[in-house]
N, C-alpha and C. Protein backbone atom coordinates (compact mmCIF):
# COMPACT_ATOMS: atom_id res chain seq x y z
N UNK A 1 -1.23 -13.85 -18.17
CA UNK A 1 -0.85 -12.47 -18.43
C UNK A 1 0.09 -11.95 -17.35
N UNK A 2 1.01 -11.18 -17.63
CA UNK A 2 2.07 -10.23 -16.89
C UNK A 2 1.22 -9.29 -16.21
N UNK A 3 1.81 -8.99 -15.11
CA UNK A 3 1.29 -7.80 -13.91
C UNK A 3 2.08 -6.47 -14.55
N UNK A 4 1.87 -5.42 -15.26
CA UNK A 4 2.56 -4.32 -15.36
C UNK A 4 2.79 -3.31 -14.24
N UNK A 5 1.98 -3.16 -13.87
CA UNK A 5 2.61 -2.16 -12.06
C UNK A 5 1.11 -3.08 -11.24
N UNK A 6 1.15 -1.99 -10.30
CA UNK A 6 0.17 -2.37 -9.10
C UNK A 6 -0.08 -0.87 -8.02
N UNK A 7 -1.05 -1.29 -7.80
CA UNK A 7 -1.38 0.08 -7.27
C UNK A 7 -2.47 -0.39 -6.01
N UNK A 8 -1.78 0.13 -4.83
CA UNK A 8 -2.80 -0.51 -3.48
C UNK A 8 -3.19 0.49 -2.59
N UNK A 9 -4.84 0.52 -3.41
CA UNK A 9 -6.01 1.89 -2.98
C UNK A 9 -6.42 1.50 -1.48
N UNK A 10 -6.30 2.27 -0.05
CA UNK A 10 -7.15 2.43 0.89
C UNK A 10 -7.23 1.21 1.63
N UNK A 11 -6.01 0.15 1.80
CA UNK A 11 -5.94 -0.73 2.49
C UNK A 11 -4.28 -0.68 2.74
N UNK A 12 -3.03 -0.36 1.86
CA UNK A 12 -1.50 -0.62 2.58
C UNK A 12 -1.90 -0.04 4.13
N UNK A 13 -0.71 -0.98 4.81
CA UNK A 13 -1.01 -0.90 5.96
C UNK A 13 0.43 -1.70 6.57
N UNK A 14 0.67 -1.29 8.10
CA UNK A 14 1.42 -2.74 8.68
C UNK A 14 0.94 -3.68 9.55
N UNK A 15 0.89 -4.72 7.96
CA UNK A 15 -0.46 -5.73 7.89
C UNK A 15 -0.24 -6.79 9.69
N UNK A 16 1.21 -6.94 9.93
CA UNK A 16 1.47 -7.65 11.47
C UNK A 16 1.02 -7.31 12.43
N UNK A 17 1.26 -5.91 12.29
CA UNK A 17 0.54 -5.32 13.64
C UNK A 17 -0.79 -4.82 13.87
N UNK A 18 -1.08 -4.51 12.10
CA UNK A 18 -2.62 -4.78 12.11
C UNK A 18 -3.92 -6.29 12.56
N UNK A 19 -2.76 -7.26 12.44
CA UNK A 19 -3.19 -8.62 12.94
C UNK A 19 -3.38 -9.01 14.40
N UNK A 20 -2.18 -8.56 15.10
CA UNK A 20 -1.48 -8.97 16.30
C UNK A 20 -2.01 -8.10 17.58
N UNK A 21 -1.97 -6.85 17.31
CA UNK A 21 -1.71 -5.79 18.37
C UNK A 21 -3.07 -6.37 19.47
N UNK A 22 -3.05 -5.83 20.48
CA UNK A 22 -3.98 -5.96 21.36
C UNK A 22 -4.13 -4.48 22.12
N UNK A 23 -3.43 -3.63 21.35
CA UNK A 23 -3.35 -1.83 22.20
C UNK A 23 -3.75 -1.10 21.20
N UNK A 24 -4.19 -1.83 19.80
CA UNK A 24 -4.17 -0.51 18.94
C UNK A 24 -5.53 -0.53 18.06
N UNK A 25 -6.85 0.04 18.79
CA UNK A 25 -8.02 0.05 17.76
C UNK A 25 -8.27 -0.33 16.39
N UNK A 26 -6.78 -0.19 15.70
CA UNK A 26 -7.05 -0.65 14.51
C UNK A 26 -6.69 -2.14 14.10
N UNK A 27 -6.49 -2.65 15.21
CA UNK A 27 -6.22 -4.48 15.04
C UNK A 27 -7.65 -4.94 14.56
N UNK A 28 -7.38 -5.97 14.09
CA UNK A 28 -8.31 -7.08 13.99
C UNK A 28 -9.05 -7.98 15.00
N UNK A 29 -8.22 -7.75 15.75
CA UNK A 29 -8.91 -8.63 17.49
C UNK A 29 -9.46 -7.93 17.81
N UNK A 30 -10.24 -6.55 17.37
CA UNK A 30 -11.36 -5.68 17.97
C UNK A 30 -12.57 -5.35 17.07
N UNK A 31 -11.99 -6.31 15.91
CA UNK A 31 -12.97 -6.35 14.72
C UNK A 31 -13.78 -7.66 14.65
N UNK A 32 -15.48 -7.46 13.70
CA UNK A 32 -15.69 -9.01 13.69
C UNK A 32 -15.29 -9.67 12.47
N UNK A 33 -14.18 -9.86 11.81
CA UNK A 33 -13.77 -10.49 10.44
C UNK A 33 -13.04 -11.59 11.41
N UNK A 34 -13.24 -12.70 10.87
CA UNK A 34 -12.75 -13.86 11.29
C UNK A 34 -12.22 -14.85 10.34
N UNK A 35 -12.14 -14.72 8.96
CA UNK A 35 -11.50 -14.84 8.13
C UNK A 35 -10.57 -14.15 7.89
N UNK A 36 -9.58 -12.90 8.67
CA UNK A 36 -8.23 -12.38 8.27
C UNK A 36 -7.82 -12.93 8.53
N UNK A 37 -7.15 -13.56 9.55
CA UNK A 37 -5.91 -14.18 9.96
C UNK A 37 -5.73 -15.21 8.86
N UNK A 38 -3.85 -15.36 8.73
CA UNK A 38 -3.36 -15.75 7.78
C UNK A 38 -2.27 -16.90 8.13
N UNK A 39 -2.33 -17.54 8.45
CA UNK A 39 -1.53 -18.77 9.29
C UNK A 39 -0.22 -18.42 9.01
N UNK A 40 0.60 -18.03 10.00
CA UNK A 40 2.55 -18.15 9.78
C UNK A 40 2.62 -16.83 8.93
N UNK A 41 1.42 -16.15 8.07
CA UNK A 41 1.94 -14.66 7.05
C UNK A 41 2.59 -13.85 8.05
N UNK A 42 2.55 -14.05 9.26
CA UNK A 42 3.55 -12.04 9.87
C UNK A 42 4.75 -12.78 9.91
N UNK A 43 5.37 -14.12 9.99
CA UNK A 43 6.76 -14.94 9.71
C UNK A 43 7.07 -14.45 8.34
N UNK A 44 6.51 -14.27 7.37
CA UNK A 44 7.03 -14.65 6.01
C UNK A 44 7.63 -13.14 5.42
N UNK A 45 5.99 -12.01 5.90
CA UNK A 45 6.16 -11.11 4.67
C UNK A 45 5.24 -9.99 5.31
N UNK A 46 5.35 -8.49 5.29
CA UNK A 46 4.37 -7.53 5.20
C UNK A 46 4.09 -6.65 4.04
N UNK A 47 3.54 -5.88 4.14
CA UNK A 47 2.93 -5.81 3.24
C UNK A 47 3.76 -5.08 1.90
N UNK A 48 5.17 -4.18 2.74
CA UNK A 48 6.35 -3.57 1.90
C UNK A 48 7.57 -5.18 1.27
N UNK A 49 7.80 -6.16 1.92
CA UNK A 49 8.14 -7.40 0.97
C UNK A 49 7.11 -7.92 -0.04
N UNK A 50 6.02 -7.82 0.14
CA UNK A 50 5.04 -8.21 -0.95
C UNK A 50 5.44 -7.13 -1.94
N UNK A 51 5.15 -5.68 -2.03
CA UNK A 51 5.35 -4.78 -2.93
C UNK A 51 6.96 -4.98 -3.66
N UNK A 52 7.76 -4.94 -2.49
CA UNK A 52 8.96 -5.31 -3.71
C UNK A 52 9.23 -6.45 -4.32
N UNK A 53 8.70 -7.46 -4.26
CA UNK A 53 8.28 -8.15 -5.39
C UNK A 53 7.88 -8.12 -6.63
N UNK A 54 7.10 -6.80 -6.69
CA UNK A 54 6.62 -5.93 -7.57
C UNK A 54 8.06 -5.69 -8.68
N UNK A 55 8.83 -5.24 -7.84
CA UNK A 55 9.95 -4.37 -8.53
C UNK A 55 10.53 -5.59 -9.67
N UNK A 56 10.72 -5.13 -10.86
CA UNK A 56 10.64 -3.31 -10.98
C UNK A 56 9.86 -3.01 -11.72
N UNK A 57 8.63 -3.61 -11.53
CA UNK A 57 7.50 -2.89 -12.11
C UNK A 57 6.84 -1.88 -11.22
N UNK A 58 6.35 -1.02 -11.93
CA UNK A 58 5.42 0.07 -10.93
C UNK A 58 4.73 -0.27 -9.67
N UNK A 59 5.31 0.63 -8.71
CA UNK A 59 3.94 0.37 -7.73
C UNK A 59 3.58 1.42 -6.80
N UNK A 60 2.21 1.73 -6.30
CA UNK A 60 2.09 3.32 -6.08
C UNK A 60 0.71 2.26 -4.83
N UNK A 61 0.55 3.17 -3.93
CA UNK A 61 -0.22 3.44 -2.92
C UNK A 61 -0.92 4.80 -2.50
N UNK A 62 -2.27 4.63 -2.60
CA UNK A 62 -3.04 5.66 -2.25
C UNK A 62 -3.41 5.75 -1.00
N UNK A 63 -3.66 7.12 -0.53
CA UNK A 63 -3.70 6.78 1.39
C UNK A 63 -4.63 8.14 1.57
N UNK A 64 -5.86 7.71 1.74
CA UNK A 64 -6.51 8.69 2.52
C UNK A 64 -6.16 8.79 4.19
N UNK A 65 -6.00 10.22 4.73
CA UNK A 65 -5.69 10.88 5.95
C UNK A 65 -6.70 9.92 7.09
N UNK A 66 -8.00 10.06 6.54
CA UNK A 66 -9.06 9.45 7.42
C UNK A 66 -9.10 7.99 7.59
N UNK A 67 -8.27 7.32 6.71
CA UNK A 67 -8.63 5.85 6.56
C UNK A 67 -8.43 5.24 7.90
N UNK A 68 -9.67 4.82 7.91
CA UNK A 68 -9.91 4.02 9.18
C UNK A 68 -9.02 2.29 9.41
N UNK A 69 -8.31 2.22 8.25
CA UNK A 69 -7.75 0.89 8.13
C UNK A 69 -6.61 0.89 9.15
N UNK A 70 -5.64 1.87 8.80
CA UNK A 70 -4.47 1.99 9.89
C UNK A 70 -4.06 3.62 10.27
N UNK A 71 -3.30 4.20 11.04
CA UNK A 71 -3.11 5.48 11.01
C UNK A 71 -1.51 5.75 10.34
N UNK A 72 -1.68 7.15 9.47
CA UNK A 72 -1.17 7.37 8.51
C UNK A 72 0.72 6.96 9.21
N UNK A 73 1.07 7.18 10.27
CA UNK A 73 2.36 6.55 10.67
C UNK A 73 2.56 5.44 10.21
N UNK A 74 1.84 4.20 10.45
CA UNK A 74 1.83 2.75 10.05
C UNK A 74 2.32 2.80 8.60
N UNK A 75 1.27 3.39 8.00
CA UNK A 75 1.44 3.17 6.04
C UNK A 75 2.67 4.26 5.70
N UNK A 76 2.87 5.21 6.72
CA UNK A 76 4.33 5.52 6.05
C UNK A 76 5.47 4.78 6.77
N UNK A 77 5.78 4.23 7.71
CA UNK A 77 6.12 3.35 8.28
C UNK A 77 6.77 2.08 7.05
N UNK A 78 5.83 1.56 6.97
CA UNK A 78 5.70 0.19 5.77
C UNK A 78 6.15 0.63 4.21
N UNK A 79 5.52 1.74 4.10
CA UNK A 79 5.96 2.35 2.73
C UNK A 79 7.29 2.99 2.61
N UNK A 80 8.01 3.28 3.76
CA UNK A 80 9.17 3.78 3.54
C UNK A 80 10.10 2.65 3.14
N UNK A 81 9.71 1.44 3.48
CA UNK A 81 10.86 0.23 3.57
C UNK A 81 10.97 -0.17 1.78
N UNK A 82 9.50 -0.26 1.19
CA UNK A 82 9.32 0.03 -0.36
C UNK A 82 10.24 1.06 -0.76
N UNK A 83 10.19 2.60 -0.80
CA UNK A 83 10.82 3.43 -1.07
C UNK A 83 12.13 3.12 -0.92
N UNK A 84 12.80 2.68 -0.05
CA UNK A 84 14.11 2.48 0.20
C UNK A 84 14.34 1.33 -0.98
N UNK A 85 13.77 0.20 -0.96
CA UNK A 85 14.16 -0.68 -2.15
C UNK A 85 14.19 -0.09 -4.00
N UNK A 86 13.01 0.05 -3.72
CA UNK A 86 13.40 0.90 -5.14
C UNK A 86 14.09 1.64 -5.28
N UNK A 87 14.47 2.66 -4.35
CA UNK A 87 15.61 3.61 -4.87
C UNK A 87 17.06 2.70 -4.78
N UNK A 88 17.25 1.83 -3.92
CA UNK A 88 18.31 1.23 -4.01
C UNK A 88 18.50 0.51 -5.44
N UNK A 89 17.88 -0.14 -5.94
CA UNK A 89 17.72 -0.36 -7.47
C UNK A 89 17.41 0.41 -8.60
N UNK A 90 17.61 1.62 -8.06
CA UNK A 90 17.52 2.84 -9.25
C UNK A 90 16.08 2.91 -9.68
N UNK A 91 15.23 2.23 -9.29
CA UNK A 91 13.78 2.91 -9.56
C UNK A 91 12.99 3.45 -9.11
N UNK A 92 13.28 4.78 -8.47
CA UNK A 92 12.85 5.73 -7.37
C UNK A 92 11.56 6.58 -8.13
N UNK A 93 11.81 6.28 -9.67
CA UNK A 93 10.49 6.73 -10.20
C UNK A 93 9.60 6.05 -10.63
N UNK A 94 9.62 4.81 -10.11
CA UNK A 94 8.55 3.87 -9.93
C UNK A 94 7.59 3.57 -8.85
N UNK A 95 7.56 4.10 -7.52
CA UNK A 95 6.92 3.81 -7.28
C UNK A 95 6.68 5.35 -6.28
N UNK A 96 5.81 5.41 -5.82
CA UNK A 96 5.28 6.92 -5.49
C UNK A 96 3.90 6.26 -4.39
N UNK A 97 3.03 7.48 -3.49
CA UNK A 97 2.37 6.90 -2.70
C UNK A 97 1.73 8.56 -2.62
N UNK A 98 0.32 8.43 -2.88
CA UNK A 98 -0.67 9.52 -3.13
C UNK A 98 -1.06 9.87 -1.25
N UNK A 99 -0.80 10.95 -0.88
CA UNK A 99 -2.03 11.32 0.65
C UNK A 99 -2.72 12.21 -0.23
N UNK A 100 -4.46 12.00 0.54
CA UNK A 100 -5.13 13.21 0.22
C UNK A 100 -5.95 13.13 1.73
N UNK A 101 -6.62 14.24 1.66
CA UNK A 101 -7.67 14.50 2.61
C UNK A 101 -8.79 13.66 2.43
N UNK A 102 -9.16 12.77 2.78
CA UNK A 102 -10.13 11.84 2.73
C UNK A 102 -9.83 10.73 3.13
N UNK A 103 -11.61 9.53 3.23
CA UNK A 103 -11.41 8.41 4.35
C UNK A 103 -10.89 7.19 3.44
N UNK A 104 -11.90 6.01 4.30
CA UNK A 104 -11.48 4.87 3.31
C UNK A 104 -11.93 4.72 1.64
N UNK A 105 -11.70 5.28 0.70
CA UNK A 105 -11.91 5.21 -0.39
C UNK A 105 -10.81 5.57 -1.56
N UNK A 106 -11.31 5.34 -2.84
CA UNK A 106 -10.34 4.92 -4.13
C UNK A 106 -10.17 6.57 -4.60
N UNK A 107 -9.41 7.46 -4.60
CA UNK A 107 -9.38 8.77 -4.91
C UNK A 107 -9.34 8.92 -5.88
N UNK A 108 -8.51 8.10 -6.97
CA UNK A 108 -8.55 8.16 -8.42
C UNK A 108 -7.83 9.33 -9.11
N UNK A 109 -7.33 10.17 -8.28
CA UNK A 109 -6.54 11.60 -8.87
C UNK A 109 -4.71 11.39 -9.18
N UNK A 110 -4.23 11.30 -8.23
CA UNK A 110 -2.44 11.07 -8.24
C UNK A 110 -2.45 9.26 -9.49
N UNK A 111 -3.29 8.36 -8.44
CA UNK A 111 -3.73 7.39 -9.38
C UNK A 111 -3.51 7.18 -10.95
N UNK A 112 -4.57 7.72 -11.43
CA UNK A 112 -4.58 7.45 -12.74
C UNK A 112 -3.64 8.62 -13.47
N UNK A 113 -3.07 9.64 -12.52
CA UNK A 113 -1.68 10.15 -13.59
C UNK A 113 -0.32 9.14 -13.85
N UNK A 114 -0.06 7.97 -12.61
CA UNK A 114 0.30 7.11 -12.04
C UNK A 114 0.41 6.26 -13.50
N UNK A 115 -0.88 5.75 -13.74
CA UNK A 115 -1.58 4.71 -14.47
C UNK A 115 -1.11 5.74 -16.39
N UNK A 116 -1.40 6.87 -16.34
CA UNK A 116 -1.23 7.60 -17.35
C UNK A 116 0.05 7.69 -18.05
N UNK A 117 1.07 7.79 -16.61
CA UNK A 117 2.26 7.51 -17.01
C UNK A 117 2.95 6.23 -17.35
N UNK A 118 3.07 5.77 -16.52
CA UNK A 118 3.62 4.02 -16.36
C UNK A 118 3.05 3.66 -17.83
N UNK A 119 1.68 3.91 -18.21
CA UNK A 119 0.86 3.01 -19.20
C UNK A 119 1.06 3.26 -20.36
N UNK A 120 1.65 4.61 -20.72
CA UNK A 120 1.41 5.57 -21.69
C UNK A 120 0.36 5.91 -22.31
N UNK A 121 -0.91 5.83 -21.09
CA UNK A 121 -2.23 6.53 -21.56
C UNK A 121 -2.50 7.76 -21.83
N UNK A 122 -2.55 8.16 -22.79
CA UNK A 122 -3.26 9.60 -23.11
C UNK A 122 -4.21 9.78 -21.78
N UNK A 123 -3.43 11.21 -21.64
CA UNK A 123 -4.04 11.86 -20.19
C UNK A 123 -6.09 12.41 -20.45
N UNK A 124 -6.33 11.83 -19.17
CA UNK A 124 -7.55 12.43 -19.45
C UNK A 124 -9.12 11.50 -20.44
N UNK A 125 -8.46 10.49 -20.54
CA UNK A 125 -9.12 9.67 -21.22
C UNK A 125 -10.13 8.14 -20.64
């Protein structure tokens, strides 16, 4: 089956420096997951070349204020480099990126208008 958009709830991030850093609380070297690291991935790709891959199908990011994953600079940071690609290919109304007031979790509001549109789901359903 085909991927029609994509939508990345409460984890976009800049996934390198989320790996690497050794100054910034929100690395992984201050966490106990020992299965992130990704052999040679901060060489290849972050997490805004993965998304335009996407293109030109939909793709939208949700970002709670509180999310403890990265701080909101990082994910606009990373997400601007997305934004710039799509609009350079004329699909600036494809992809969009929800803030709300809240932590790490799935908000489901900007989302599924997102999903409503792109899908042509009857709103509200």
């Amino acid at each position: 089956p085909l991927y029609c958009l994509s939508i990345c709830s409460a984890d976009y991030n800049e996934w390198i420096r989320k790996n690497c850093s050794a100054e910034d609380r929100y690395s992984y070297v201050f966490t106990p997951e020992y299965e992130i690291f990704e052999w040679d991935m901060g060489h290849l790709a972050d997490y805004s070349e993965l998304a335009n891959l996407m293109a030109p199908r939909p793709f939208m990011v949700e970002r709670g204020h509180n999310d403890g994953v990265a701080p909101d600079e990082w994910v606009a940071w990373e997400y601007a480099k997305v934004r710039r690609h799509y609009t350079f290919l004329g699909l600036e109304d494809k992809t969009e990126i929800e803030w709300f007031n809240g932590p790490h979790t799935i908000n489901g509001q900007g989302t599924f208008r997102f999903l409503e549109r792109h899908l042509s789901w009857p709103a509200n359903q």
